[in-house]
Protein backbone atom coordinates (compact mmCIF):
# COMPACT_ATOMS: atom_id res chain seq x y z
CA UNK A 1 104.52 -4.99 -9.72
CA UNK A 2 106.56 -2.48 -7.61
CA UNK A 3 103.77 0.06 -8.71
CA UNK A 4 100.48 -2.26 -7.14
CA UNK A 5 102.18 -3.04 -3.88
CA UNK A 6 100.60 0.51 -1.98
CA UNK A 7 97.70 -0.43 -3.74
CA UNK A 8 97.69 -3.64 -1.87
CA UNK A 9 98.41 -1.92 1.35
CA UNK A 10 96.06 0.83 1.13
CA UNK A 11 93.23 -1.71 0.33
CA UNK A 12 94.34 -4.19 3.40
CA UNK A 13 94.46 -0.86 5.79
CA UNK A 14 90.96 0.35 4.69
CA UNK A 15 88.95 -3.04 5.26
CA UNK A 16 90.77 -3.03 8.98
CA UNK A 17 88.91 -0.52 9.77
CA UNK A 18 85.65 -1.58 7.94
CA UNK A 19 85.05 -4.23 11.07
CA UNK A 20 85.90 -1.48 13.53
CA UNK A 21 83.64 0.89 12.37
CA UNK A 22 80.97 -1.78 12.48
CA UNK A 23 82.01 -2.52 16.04
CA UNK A 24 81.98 1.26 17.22
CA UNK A 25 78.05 1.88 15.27
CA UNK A 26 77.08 -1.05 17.25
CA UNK A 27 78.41 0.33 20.14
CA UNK A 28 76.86 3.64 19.90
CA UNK A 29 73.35 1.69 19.03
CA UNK A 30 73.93 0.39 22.01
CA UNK A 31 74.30 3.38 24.18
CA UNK A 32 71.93 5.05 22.47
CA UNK A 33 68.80 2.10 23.46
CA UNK A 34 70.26 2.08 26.71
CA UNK A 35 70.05 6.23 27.18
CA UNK A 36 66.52 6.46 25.59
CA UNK A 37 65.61 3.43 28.76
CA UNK A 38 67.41 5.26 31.19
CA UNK A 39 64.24 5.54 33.53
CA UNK A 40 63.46 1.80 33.15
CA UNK A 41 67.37 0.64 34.35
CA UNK A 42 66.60 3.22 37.09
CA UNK A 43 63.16 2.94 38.30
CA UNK A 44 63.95 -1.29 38.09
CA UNK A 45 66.88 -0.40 40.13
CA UNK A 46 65.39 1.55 42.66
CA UNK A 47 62.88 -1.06 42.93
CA UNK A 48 65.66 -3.89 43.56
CA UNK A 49 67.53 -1.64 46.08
CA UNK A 50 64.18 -1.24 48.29
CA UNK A 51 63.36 -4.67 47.64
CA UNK A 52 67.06 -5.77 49.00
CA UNK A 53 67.16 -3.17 51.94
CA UNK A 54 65.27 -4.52 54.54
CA UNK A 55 62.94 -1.75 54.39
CA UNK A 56 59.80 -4.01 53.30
CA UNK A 57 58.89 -7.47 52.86
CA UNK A 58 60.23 -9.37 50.02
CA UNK A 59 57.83 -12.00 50.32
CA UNK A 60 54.87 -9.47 49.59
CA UNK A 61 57.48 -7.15 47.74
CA UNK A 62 60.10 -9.84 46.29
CA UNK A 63 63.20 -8.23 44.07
CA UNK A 64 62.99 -7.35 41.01
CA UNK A 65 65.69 -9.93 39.60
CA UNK A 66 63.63 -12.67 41.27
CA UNK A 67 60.56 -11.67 39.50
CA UNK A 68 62.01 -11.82 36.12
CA UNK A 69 63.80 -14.56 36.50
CA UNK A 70 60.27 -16.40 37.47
CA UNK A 71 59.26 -14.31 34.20
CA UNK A 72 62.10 -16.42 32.35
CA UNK A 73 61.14 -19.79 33.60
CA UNK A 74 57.47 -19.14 32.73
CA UNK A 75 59.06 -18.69 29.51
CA UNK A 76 60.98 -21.60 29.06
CA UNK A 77 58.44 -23.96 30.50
CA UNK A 78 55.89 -22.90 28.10
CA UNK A 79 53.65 -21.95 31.36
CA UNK A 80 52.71 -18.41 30.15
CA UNK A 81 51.91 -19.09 26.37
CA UNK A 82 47.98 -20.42 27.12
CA UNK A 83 47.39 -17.48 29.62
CA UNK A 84 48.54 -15.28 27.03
CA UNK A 85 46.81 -16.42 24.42
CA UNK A 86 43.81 -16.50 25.71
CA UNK A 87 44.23 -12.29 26.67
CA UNK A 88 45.12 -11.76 22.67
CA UNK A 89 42.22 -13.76 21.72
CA UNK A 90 40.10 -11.68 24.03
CA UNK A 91 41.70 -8.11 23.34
CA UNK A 92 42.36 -8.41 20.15
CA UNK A 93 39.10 -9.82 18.72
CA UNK A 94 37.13 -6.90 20.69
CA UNK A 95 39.29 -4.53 18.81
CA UNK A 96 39.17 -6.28 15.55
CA UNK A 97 35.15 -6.16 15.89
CA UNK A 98 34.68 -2.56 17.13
CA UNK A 99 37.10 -1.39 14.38
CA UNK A 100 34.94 -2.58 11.56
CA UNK A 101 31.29 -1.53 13.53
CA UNK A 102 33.05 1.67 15.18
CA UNK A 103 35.16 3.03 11.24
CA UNK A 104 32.02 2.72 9.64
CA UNK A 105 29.62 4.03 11.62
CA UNK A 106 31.72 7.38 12.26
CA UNK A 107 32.14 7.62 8.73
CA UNK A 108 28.58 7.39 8.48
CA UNK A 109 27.84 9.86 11.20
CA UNK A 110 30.69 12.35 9.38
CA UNK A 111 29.01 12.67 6.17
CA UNK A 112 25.10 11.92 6.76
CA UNK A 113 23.16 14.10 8.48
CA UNK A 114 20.73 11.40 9.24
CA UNK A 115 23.01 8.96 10.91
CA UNK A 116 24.92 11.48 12.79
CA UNK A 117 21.04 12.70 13.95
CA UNK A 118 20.30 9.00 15.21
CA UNK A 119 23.15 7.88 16.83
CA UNK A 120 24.93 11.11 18.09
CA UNK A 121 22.85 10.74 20.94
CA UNK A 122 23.79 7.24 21.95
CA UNK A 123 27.89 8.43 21.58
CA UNK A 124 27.04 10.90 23.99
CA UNK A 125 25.59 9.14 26.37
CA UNK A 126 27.44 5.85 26.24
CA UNK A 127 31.44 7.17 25.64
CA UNK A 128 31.82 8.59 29.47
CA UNK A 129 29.97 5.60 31.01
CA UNK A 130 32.51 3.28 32.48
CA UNK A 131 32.29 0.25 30.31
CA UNK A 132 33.62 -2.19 32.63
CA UNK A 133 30.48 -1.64 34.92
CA UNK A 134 29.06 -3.71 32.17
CA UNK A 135 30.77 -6.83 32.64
CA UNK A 136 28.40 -8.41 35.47
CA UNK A 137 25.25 -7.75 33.03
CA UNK A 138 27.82 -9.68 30.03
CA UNK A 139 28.77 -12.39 32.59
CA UNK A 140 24.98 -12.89 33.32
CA UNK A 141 24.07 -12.90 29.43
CA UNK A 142 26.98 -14.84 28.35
CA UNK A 143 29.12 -16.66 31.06
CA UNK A 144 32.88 -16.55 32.24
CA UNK A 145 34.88 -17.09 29.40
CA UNK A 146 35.64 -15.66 26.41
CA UNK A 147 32.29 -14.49 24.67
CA UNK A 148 31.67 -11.91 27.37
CA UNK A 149 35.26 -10.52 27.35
CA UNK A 150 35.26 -10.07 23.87
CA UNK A 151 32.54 -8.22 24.06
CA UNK A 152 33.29 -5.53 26.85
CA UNK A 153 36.67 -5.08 24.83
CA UNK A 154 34.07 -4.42 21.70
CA UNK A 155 32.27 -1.89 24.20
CA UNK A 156 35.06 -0.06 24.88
CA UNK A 157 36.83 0.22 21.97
CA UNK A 158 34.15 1.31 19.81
CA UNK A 159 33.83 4.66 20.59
CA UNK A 160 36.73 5.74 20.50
CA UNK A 161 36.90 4.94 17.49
CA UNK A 162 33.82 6.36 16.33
CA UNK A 163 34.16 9.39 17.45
CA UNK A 164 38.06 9.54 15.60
CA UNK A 165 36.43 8.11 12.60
CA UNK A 166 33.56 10.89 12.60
CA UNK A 167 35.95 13.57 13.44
CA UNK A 168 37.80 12.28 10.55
CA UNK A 169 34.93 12.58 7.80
CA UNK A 170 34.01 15.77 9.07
CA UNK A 171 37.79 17.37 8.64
CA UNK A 172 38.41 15.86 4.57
CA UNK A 173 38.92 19.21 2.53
CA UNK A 174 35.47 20.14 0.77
CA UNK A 175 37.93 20.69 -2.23
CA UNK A 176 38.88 16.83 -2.60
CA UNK A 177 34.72 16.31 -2.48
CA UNK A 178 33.53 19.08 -4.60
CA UNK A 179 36.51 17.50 -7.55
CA UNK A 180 35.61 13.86 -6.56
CA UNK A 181 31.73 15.03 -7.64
CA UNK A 182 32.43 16.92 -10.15
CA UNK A 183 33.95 13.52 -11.96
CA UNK A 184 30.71 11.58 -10.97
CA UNK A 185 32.34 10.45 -7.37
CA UNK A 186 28.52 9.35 -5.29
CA UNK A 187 27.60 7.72 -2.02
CA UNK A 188 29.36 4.37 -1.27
CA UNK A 189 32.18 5.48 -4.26
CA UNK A 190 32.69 8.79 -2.17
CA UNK A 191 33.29 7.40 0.91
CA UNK A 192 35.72 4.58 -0.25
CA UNK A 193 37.65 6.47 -2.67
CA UNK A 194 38.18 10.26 -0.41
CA UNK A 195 36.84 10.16 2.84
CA UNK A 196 38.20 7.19 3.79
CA UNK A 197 41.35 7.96 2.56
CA UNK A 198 41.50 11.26 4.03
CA UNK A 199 39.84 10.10 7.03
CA UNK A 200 42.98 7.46 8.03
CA UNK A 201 45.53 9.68 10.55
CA UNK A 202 42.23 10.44 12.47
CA UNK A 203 41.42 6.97 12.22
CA UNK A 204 44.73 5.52 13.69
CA UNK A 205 45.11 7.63 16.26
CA UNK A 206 41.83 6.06 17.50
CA UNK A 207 42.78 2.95 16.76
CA UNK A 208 46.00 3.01 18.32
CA UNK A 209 43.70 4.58 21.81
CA UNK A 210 41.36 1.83 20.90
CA UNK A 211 44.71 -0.87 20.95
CA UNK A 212 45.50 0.29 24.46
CA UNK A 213 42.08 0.40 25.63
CA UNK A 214 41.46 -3.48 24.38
CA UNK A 215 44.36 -5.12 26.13
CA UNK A 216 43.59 -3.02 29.71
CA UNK A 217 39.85 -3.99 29.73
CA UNK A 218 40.35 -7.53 28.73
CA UNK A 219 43.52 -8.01 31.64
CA UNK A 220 41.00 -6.07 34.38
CA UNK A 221 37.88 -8.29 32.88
CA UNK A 222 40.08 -11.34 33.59
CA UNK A 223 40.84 -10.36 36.78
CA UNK A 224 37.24 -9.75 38.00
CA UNK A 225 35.59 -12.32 36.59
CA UNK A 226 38.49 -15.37 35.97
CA UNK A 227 38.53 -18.14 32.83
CA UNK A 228 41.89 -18.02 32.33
CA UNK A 229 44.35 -15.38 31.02
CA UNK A 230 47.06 -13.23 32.19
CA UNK A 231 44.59 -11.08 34.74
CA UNK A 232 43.20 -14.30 36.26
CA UNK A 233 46.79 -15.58 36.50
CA UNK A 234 47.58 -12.74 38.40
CA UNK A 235 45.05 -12.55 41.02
CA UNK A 236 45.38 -16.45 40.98
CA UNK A 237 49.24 -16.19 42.02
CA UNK A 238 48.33 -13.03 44.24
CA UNK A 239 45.94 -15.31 46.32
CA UNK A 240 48.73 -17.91 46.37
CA UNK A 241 51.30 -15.96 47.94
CA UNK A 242 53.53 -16.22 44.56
CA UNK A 243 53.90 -12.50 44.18
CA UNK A 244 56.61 -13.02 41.53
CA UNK A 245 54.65 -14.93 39.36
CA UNK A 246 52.13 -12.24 39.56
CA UNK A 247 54.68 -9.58 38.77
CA UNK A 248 55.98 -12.30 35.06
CA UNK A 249 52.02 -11.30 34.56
CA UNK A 250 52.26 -7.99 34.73
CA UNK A 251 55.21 -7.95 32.67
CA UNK A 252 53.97 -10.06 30.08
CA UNK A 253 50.76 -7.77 29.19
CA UNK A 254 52.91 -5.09 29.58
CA UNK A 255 55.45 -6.20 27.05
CA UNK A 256 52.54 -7.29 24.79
CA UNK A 257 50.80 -3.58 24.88
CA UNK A 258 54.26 -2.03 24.31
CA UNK A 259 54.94 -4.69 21.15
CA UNK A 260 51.69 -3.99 19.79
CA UNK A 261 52.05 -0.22 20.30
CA UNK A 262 55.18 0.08 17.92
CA UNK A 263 53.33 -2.41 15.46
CA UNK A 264 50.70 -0.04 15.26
CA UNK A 265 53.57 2.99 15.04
CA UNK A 266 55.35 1.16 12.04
CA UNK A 267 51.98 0.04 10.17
CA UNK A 268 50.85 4.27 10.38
CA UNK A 269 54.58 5.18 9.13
CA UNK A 270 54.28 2.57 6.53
CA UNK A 271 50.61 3.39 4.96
CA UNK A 272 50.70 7.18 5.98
CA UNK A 273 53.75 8.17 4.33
CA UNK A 274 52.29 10.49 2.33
CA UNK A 275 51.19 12.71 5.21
CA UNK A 276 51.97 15.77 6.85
CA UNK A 277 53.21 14.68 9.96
CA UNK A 278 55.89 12.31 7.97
CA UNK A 279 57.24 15.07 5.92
CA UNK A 280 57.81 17.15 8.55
CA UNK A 281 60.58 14.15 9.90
């Protein structure tokens, strides 16, 4: 018995310190999110300090803390939730359309000479246009709300990711097609099985331009042209004189593109694993 007591002790002393070690790696997790938003804490600061100094008008430039804590009772109320739904439905159904229309057609244009010889021209002429300038013509054909939002978020997300897609096909090794044919790999098969495959860190680095591009054009679109959403609710509270309820707006989208972003960061990390730019980490 005399010979287990240590034992005892040793094992007592060595979970004390498993709860402090927990404590201190949550600590330094801590410090360590709060370092890497460093410039966030300050530039909010900065803005509450000007806000606060008498230097401008809070009513037209209201604090900081004021605006998210009208951010916070949009929250609780439930008064934000429609407006935002109504900019995911719009944003994300654009992209969601132009990444099935725009993958396969720069596929398409990658490995056909034909298709690439059709609508190369169109690309060219269409990516630099400003899409937005579309959105009266879209209004006209199909009214305020949501059809003709969706579909200036489709018209600017497509070519970006066309053109990744294409540059995509164009770059897969001619080694992976010259083995896929010589085991009877043809058309449709080709595509699927290698291009596509090889094709997909070209592909989601247009998609995740593409993601950013869909929620900006559907928040301006709502702006311009109203029926609801987080860019009419901000010109809406603008005209209104509630400029922190227009600032909960701009937080909200931006909070939503930043959510999405890392979504789209942890879905390439989890089906690219296999790829260059993960081994190298």
């Amino acid at each position: 018995m005399a010979q287990g007591k240590p034992r005892v002790d040793v094992d007592m002393a060595s979970g004390s310190r498993e709860p402090a070690a927990r404590r201190w790696a949550a600590l330094r997790w801590l410090a360590a999110g709060v370092a890497h938003y460093f410039s966030v804490l300050l530039f909010f600061g900065l803005w509450e300090f000007v806000a606060r100094s008498g230097w401008v008008n809070p009513w037209v430039f209201p604090p900081v803390t004021v605006s998210l804590a009208e951010w916070g009772r949009s929250l609780a109320t439930g008064d934000i939730f429609h407006p935002m739904g109504l900019t995911l439905l719009r944003a994300l159904g654009g992209l969601t359309m132009a990444l099935g229309v725009g993958i396969t057609l720069g596929l398409l244009m990658g490995r056909y000479r034909l298709v690439e010889w059709f609508f190369e021209p169109l690309i060219a002429i269409g990516f630099p246009a400003p899409k937005i300038a579309f959105l009266p013509l879209f209004v006209l054909w199909f009214g305020f709300f949501n059809t003709a939002k969706v579909l200036i978020v489709f018209t600017s997300c497509i070519f970006p990711l066309t053109l990744y897609a294409y540059h995509g096909a164009r770059s897969v090794d001619r080694f992976y097609l010259w083995s896929a044919l010589s085991k009877g790999s043809r058309g449709f098969a080709l595509l699927r099985k290698v291009v596509l495959p090889a094709a997909l860190p070209h592909i989601f680095d247009g998609f995740q331009v593409a993601l950013i591009v869909s929620f900006i054009v559907a928040f301006v679109a709502e702006m311009v042209t109203g029926g609801g959403g987080l860019g009419f609710e901000m010109i809406k509270a603008a005209q209104d004189a509630e400029t922190p309820r227009a600032f909960a707006m701009l937080f909200t989208i931006s909070l939503l593109g930043y959510g999405t972003i890392k979504l789209a960061e942890w879905l390439r990390a989890l089906l690219l694993f296999w790829h260059i730019e993960h081994e190298a980490h």
